[in-house]
PDB file of N, CA and C in Angstrom:
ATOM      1  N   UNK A   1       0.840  -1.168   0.000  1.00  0.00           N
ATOM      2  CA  UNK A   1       0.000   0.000   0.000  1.00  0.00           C
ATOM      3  C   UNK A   1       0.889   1.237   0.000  1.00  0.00           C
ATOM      4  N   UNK A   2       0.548   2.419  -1.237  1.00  0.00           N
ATOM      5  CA  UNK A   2       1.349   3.278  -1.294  1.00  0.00           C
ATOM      6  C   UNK A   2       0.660   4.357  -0.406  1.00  0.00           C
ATOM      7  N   UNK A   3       1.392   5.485   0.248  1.00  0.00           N
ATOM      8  CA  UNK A   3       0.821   6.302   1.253  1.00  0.00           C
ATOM      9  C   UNK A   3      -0.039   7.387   0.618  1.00  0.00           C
ATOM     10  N   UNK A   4       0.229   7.824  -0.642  1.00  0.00           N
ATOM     11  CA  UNK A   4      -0.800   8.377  -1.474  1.00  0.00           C
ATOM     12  C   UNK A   4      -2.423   7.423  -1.120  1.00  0.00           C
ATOM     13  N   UNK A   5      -2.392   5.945  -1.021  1.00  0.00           N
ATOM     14  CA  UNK A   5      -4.014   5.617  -0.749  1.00  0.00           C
ATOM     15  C   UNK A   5      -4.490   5.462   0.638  1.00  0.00           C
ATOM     16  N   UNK A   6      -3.658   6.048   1.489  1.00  0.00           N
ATOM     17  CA  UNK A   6      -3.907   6.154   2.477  1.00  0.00           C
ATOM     18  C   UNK A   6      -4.859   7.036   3.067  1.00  0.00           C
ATOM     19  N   UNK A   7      -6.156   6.598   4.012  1.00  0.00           N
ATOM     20  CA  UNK A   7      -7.151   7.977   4.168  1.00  0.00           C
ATOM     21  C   UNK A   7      -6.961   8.897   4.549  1.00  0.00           C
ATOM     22  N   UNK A   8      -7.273  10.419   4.337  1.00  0.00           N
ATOM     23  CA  UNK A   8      -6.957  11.758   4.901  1.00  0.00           C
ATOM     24  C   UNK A   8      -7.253  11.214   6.506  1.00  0.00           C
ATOM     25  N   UNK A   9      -6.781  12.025   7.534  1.00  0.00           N
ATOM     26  CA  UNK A   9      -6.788  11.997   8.988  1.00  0.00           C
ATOM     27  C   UNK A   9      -7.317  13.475   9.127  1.00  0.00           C
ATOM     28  N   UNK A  10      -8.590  13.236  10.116  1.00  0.00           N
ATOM     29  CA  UNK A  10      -9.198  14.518  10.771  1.00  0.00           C
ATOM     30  C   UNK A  10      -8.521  15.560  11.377  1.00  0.00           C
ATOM     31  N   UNK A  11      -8.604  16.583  11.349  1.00  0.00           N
ATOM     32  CA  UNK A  11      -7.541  17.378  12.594  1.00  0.00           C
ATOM     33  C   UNK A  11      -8.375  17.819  13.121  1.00  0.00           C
ATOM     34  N   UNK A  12      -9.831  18.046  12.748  1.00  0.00           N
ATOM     35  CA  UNK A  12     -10.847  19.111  13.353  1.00  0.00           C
ATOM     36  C   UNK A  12     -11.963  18.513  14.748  1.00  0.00           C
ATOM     37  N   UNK A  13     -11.078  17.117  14.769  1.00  0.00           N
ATOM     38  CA  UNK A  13     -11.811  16.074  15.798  1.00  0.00           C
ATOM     39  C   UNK A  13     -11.880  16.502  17.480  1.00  0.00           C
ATOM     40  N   UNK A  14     -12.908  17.151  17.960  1.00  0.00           N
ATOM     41  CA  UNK A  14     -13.342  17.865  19.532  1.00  0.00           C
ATOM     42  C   UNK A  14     -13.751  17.131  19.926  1.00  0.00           C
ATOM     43  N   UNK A  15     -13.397  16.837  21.293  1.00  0.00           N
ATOM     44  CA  UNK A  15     -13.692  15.866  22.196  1.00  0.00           C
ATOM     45  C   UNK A  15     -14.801  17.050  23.184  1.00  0.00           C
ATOM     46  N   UNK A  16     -16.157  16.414  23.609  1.00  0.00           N
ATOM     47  CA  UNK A  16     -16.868  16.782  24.508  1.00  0.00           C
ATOM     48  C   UNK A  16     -17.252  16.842  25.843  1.00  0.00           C
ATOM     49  N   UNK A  17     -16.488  15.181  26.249  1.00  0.00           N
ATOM     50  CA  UNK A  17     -17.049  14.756  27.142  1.00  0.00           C
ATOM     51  C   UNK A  17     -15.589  14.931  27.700  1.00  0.00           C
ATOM     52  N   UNK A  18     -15.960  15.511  29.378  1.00  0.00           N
ATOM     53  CA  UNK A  18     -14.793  15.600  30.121  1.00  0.00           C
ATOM     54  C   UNK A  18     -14.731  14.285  31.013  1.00  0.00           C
ATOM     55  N   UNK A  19     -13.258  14.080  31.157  1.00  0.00           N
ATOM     56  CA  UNK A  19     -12.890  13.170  31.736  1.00  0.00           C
ATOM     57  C   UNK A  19     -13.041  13.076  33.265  1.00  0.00           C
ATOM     58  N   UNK A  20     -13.519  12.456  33.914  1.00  0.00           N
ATOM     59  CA  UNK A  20     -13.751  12.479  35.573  1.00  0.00           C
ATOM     60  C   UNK A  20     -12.776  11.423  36.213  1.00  0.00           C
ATOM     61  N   UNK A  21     -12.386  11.776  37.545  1.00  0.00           N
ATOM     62  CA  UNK A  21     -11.938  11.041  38.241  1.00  0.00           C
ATOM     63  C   UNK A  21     -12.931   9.554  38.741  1.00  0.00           C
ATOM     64  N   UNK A  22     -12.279   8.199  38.833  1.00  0.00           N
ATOM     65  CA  UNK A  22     -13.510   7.262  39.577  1.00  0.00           C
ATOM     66  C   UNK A  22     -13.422   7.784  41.016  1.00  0.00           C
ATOM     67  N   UNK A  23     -14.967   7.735  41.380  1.00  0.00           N
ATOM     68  CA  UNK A  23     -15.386   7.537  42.463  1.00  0.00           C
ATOM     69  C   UNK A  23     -14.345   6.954  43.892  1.00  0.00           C
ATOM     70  N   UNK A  24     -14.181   7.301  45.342  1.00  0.00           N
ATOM     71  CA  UNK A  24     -13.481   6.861  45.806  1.00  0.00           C
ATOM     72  C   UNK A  24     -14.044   6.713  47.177  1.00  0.00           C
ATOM     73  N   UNK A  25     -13.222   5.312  47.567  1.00  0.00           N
ATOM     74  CA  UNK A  25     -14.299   4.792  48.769  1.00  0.00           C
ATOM     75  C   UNK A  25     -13.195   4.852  49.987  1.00  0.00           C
ATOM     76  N   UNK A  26     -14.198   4.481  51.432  1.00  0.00           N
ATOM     77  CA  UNK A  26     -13.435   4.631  52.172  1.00  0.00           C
ATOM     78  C   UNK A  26     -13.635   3.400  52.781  1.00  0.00           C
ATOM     79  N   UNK A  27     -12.030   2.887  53.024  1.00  0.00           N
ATOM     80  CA  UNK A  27     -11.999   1.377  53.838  1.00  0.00           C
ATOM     81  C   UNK A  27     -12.292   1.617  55.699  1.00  0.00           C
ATOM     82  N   UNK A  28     -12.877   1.379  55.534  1.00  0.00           N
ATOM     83  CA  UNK A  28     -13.596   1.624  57.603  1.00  0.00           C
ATOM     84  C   UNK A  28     -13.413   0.314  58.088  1.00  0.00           C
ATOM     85  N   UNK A  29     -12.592   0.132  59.542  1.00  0.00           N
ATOM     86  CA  UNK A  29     -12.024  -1.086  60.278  1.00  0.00           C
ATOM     87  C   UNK A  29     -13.234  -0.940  61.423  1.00  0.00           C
ATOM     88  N   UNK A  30     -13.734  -1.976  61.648  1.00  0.00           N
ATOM     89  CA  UNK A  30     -15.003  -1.921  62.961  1.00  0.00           C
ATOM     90  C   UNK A  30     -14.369  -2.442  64.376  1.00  0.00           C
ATOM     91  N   UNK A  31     -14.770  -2.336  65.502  1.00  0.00           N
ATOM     92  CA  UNK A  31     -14.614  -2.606  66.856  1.00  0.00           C
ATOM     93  C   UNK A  31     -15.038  -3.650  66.904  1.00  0.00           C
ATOM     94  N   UNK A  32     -14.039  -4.570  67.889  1.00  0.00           N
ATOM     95  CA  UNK A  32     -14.677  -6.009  68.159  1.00  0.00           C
ATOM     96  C   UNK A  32     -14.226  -6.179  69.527  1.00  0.00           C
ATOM     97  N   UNK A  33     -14.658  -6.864  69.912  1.00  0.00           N
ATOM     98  CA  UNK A  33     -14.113  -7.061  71.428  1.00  0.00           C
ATOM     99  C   UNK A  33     -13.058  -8.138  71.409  1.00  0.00           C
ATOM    100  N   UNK A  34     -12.361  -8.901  70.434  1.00  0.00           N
ATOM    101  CA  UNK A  34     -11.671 -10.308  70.532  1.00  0.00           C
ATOM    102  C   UNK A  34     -10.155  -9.472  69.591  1.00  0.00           C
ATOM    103  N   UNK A  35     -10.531  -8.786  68.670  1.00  0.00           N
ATOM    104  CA  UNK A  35      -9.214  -8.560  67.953  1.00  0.00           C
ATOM    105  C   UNK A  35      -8.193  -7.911  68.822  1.00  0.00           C
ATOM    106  N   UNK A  36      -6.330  -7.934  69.200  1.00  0.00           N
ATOM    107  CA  UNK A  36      -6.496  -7.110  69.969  1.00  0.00           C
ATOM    108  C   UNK A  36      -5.475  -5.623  69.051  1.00  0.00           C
ATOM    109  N   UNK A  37      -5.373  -4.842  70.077  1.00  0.00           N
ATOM    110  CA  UNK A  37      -5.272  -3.500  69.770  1.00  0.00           C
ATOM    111  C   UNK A  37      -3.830  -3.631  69.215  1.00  0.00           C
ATOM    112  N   UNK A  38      -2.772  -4.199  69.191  1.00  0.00           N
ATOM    113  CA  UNK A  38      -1.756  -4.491  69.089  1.00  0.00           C
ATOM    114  C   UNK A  38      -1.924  -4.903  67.186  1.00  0.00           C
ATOM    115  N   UNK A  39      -2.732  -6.145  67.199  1.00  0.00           N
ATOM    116  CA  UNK A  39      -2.836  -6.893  66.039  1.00  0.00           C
ATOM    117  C   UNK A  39      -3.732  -5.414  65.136  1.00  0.00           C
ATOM    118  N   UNK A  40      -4.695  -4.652  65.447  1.00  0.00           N
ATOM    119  CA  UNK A  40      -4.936  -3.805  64.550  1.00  0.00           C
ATOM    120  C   UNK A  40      -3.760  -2.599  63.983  1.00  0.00           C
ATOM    121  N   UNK A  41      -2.891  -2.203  64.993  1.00  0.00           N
ATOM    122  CA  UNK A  41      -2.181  -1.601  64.782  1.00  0.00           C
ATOM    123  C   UNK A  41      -0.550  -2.015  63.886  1.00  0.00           C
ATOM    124  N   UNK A  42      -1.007  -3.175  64.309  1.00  0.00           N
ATOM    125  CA  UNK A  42       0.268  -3.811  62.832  1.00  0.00           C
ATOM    126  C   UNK A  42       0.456  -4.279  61.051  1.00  0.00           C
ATOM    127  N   UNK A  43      -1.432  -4.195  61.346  1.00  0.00           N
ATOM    128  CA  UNK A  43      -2.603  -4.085  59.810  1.00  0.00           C
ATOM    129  C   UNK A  43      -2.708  -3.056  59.708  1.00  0.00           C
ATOM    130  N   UNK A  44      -2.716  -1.559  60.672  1.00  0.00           N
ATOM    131  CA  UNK A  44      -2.578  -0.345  59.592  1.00  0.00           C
ATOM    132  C   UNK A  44      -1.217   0.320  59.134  1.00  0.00           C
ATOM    133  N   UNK A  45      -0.036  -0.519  59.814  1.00  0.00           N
ATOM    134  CA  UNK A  45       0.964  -0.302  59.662  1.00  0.00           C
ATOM    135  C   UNK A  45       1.613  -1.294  58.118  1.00  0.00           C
ATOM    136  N   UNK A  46       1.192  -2.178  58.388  1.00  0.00           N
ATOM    137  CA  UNK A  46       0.970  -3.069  56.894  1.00  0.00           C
ATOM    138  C   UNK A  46       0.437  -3.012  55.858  1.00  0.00           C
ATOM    139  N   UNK A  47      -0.597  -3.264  56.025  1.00  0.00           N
ATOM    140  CA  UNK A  47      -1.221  -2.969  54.604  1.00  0.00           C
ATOM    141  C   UNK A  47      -1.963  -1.891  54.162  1.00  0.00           C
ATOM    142  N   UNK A  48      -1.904  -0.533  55.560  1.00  0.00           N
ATOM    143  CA  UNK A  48      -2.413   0.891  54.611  1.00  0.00           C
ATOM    144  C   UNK A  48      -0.966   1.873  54.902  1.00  0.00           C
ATOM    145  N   UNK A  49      -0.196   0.999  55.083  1.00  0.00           N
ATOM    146  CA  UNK A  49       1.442   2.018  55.518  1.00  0.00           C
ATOM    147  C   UNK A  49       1.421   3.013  56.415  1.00  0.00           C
ATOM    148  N   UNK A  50       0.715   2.943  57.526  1.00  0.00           N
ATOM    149  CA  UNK A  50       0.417   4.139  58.332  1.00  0.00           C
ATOM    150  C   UNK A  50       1.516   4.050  58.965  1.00  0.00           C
ATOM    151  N   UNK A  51       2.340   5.104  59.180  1.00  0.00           N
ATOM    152  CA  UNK A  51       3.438   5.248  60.350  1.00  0.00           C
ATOM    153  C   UNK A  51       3.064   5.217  61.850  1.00  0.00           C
ATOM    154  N   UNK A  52       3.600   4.198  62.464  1.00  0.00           N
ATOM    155  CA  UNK A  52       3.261   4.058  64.040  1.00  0.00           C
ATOM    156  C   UNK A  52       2.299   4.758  64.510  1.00  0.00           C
ATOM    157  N   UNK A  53       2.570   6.192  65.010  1.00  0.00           N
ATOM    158  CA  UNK A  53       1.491   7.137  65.576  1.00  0.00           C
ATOM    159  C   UNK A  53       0.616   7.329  65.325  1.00  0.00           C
ATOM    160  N   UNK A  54       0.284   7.508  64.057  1.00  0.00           N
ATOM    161  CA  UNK A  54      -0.652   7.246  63.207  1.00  0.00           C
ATOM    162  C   UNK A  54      -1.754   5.941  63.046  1.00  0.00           C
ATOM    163  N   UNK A  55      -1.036   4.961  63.000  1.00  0.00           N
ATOM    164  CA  UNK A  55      -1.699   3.833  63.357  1.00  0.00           C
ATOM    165  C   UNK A  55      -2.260   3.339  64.596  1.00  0.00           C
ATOM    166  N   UNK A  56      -1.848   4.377  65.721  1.00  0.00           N
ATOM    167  CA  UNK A  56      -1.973   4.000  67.147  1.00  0.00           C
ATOM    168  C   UNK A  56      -3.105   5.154  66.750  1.00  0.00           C
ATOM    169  N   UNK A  57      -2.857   6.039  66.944  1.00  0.00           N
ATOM    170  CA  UNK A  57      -4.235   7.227  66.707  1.00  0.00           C
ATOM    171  C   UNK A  57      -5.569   6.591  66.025  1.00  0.00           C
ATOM    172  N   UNK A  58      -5.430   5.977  64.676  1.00  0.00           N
ATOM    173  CA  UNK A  58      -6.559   5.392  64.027  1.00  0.00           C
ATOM    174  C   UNK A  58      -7.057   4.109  65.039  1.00  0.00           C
ATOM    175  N   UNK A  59      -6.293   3.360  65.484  1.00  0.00           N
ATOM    176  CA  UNK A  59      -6.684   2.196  66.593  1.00  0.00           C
ATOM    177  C   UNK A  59      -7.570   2.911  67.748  1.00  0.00           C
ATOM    178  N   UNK A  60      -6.952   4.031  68.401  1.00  0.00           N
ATOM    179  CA  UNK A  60      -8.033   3.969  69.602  1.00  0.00           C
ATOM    180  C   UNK A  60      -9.026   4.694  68.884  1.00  0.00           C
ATOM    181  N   UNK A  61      -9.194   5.544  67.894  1.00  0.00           N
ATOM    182  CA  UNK A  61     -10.384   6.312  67.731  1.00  0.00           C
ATOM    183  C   UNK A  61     -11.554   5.109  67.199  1.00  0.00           C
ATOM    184  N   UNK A  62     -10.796   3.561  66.540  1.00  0.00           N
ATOM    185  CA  UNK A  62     -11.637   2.528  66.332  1.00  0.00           C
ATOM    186  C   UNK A  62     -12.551   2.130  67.640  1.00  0.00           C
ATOM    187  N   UNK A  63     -11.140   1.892  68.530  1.00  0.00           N
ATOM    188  CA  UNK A  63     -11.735   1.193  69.499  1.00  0.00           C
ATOM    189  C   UNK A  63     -12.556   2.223  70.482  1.00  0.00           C
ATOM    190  N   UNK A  64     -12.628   3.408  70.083  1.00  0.00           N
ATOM    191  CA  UNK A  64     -13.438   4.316  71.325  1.00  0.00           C
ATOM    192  C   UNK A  64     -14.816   4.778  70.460  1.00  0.00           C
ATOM    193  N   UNK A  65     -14.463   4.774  69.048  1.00  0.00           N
ATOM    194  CA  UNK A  65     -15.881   5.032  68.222  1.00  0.00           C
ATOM    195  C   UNK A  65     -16.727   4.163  67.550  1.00  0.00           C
ATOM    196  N   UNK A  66     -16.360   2.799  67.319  1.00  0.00           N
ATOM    197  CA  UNK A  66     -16.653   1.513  66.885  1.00  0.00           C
ATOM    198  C   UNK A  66     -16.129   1.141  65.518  1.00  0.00           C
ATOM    199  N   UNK A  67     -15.721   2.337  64.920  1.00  0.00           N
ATOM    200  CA  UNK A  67     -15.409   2.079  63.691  1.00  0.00           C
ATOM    201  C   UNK A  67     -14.380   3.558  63.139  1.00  0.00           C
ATOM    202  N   UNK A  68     -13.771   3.609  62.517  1.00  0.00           N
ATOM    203  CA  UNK A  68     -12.760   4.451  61.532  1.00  0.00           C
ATOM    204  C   UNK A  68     -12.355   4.218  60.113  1.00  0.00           C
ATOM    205  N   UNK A  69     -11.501   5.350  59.908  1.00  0.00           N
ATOM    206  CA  UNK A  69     -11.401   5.218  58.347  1.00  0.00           C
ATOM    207  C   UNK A  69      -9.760   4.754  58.287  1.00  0.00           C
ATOM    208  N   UNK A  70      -9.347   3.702  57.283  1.00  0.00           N
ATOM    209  CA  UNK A  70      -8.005   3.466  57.090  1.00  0.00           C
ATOM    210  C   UNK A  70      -7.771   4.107  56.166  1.00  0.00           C
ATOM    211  N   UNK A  71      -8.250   4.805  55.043  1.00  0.00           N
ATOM    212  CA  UNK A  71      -7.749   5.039  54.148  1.00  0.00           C
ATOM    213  C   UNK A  71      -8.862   5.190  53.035  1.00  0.00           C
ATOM    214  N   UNK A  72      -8.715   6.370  52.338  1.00  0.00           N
ATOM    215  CA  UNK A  72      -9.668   6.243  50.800  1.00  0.00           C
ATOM    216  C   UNK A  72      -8.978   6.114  49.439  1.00  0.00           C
ATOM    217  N   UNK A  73      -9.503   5.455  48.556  1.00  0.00           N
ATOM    218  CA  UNK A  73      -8.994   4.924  47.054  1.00  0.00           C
ATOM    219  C   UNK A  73      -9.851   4.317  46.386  1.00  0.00           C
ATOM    220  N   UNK A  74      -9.240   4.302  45.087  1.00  0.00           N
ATOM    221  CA  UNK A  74     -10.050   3.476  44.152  1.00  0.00           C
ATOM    222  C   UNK A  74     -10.824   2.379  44.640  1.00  0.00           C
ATOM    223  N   UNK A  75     -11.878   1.994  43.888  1.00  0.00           N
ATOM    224  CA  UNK A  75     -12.225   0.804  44.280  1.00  0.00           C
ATOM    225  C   UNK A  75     -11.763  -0.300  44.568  1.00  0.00           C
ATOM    226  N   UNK A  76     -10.897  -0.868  43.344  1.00  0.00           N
ATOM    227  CA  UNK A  76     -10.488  -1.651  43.075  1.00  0.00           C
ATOM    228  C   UNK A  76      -9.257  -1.886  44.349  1.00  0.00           C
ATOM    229  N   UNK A  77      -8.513  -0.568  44.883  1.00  0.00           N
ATOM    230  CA  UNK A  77      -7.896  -0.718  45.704  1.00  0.00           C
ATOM    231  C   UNK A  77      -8.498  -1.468  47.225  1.00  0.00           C
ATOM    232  N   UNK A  78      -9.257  -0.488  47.125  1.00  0.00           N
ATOM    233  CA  UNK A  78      -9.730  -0.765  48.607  1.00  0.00           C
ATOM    234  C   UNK A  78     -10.614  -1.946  48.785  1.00  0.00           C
ATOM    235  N   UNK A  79     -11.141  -2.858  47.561  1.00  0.00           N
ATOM    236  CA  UNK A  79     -11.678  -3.992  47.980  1.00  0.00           C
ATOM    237  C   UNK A  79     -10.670  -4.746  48.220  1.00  0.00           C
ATOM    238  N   UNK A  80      -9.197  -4.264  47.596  1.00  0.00           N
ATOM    239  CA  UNK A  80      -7.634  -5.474  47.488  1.00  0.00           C
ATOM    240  C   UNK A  80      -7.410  -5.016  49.474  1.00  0.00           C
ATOM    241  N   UNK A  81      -7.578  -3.978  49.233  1.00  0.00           N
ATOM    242  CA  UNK A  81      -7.230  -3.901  51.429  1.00  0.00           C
ATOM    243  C   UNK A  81      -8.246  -4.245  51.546  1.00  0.00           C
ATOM    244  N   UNK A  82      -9.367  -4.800  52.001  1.00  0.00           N
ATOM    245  CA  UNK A  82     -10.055  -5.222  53.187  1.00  0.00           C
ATOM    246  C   UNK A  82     -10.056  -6.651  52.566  1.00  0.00           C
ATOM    247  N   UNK A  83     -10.017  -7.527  51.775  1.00  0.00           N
ATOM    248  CA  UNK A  83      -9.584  -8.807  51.229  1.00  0.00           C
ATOM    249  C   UNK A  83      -8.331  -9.346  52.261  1.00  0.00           C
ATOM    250  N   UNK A  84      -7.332  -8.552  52.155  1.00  0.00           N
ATOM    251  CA  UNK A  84      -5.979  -8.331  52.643  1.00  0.00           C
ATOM    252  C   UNK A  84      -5.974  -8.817  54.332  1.00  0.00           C
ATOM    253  N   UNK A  85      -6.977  -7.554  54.509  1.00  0.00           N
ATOM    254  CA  UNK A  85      -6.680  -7.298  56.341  1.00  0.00           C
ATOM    255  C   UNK A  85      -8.061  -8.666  56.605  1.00  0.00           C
ATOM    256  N   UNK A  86      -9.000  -9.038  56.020  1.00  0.00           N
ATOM    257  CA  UNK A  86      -9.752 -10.306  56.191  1.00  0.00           C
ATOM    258  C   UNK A  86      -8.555 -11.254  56.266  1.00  0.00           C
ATOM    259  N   UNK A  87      -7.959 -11.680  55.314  1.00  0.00           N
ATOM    260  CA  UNK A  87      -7.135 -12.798  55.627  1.00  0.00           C
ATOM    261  C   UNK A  87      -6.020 -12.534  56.773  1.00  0.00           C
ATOM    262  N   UNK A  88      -5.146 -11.882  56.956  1.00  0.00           N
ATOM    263  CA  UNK A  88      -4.161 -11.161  57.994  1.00  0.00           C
ATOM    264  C   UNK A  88      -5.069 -12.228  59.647  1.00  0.00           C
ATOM    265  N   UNK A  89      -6.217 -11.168  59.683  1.00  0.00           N
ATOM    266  CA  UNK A  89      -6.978 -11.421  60.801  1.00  0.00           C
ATOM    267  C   UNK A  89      -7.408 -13.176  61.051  1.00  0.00           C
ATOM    268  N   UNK A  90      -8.259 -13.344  60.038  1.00  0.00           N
ATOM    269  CA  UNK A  90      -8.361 -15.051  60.008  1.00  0.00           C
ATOM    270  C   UNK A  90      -7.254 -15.981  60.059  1.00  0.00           C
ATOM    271  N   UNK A  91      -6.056 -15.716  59.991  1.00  0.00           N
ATOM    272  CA  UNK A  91      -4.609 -16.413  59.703  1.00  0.00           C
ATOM    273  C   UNK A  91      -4.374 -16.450  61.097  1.00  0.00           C
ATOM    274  N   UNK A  92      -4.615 -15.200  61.916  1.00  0.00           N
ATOM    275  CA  UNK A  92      -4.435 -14.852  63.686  1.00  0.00           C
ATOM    276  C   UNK A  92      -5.472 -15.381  64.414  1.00  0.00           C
ATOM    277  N   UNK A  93      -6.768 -15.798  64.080  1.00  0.00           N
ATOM    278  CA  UNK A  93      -7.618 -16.464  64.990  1.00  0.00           C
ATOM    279  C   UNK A  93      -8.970 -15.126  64.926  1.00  0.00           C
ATOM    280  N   UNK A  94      -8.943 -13.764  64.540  1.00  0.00           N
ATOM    281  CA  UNK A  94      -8.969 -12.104  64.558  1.00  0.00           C
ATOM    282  C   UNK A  94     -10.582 -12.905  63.824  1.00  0.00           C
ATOM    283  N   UNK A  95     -11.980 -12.271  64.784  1.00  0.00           N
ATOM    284  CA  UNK A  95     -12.735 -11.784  63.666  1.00  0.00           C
ATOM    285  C   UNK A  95     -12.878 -10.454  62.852  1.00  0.00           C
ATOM    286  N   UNK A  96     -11.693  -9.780  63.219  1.00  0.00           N
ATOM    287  CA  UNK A  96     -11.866  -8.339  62.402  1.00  0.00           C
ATOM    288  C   UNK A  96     -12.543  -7.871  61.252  1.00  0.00           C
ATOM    289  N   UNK A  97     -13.705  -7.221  61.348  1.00  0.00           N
ATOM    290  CA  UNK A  97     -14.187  -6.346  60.021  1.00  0.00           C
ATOM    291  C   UNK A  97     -13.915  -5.316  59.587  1.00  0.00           C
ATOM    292  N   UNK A  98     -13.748  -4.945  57.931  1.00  0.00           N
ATOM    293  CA  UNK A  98     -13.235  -4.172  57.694  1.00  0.00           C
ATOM    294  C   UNK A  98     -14.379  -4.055  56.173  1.00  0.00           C
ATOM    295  N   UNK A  99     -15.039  -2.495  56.185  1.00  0.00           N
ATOM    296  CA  UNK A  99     -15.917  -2.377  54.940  1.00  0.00           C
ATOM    297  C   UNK A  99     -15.695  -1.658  53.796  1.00  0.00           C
ATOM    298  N   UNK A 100     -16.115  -1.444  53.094  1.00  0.00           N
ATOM    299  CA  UNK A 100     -15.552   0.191  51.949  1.00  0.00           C
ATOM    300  C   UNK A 100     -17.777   0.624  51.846  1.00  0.00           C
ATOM    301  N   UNK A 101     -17.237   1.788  51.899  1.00  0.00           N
ATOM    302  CA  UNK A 101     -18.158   3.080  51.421  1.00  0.00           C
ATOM    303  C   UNK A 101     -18.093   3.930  50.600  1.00  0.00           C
ATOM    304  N   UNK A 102     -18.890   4.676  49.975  1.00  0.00           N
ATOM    305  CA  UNK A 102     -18.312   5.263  49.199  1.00  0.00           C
ATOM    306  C   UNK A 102     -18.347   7.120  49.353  1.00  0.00           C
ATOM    307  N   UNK A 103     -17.040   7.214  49.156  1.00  0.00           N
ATOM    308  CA  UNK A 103     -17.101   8.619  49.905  1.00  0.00           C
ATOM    309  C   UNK A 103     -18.121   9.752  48.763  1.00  0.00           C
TER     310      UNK A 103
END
């Protein structure tokens, strides 16, 4: 094929539709009376990378409010963390729950 039969290409082609960010949820860890405070604080240090203090801060506001936020992201992320911190917990004996919402 010589480039002479090649089809003209548009230049005048406008795009309309603006591009949006996806939607983003928030992974929330719940209060239990059996998990202990130690084992939550080494799952937000793990698998949402919270630095120590941080992870101690998100632990008691769990354990004094019934529930908190670890972290918001994609979907796709945050169903891969609470998948994550489900198994972590079940591997330890932990019924720990952990949900996504959507912010």
């Amino acid at each position: 094929m010589d480039i002479k039969e090649l089809p003209e290409l548009q230049e005048d082609v406008s795009v309309d539709e603006e591009l949006k960010e996806p939607p983003k949820y928030k992974v929330l860890m719940h209060n239990d009376d059996y998990t202990t405070m130690e084992f939550v604080v080494r799952v937000l240090m793990t698998v949402f990378h919270k630095p120590k203090a941080e992870a101690v801060r998100i632990m008691l506001n769990i354990h004094h409010t019934g529930i908190g936020v670890c972290g918001v992201y994609p979907y796709e992320i945050a169903e891969t963390k609470v998948a994550l911190v489900h198994n972590m917990a079940r591997k330890e004996g932990f019924p720990l729950k952990c949900t996504i919402e959507e912010v």
